[in-house]
Protein backbone atom coordinates (compact mmCIF):
# COMPACT_ATOMS: atom_id res chain seq x y z
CA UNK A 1 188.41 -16.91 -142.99
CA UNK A 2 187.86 -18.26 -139.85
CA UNK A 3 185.81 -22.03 -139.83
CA UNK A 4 182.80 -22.91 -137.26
CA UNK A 5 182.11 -26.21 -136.25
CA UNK A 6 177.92 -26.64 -135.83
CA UNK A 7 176.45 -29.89 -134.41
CA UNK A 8 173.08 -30.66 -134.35
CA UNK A 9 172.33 -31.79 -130.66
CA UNK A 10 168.12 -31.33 -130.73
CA UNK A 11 165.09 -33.30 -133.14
CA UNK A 12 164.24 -31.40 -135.82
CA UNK A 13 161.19 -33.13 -135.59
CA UNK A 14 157.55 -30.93 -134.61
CA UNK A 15 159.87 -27.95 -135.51
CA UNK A 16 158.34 -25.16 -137.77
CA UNK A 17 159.27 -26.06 -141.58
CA UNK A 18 161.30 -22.69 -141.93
CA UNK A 19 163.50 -24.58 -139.39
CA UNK A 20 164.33 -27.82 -140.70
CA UNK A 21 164.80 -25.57 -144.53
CA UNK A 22 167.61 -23.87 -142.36
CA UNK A 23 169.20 -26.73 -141.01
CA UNK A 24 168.55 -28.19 -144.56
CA UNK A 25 170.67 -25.51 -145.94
CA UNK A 26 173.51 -26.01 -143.34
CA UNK A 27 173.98 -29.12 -143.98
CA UNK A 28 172.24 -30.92 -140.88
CA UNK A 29 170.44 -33.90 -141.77
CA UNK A 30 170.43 -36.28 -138.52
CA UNK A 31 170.93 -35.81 -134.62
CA UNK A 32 174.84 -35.59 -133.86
CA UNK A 33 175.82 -34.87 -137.11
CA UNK A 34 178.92 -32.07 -137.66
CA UNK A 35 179.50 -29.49 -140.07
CA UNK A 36 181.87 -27.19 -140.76
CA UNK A 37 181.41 -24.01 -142.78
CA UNK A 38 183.20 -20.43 -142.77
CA UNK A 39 181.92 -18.07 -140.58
CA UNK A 40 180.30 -15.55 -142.53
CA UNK A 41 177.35 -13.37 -141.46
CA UNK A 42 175.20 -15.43 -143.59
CA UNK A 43 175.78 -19.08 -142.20
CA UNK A 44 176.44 -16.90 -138.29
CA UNK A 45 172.25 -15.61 -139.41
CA UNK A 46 171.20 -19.54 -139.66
CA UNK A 47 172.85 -20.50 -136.71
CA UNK A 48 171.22 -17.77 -134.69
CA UNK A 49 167.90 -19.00 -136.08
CA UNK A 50 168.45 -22.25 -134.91
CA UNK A 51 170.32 -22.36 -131.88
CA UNK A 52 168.02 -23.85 -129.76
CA UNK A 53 168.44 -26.97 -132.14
CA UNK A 54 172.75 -26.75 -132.45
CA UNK A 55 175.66 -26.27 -130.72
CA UNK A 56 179.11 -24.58 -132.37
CA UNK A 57 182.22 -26.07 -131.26
């Protein structure tokens, strides 16, 4: 399966709380930080919700 890098470039801080639950679940927990997780449609769904927040490399 192919693997996604996701960075978190933006605060999650004054964002809505269903927000910071999904970068919670992705594994985001400060500014700059990288993950990497397969791309499936589910983790592809919380980057789309978020993408105003995170970059994928």
């Amino acid at each position: 399966m192919e693997k996604i890098r996701i960075k978190q470039v933006r605060s999650r801080i004054g964002r809505p709380k269903d927000q910071k639950k999904t970068l919670d679940a992705l594994g985001l927990r400060k500014m700059n930080s990288i993950v990497e997780h397969n791309a499936t449609p589910q983790i592809l769904g919380m980057v789309n919700k978020v993408q105003h927040l995170v970059i994928v490399l």
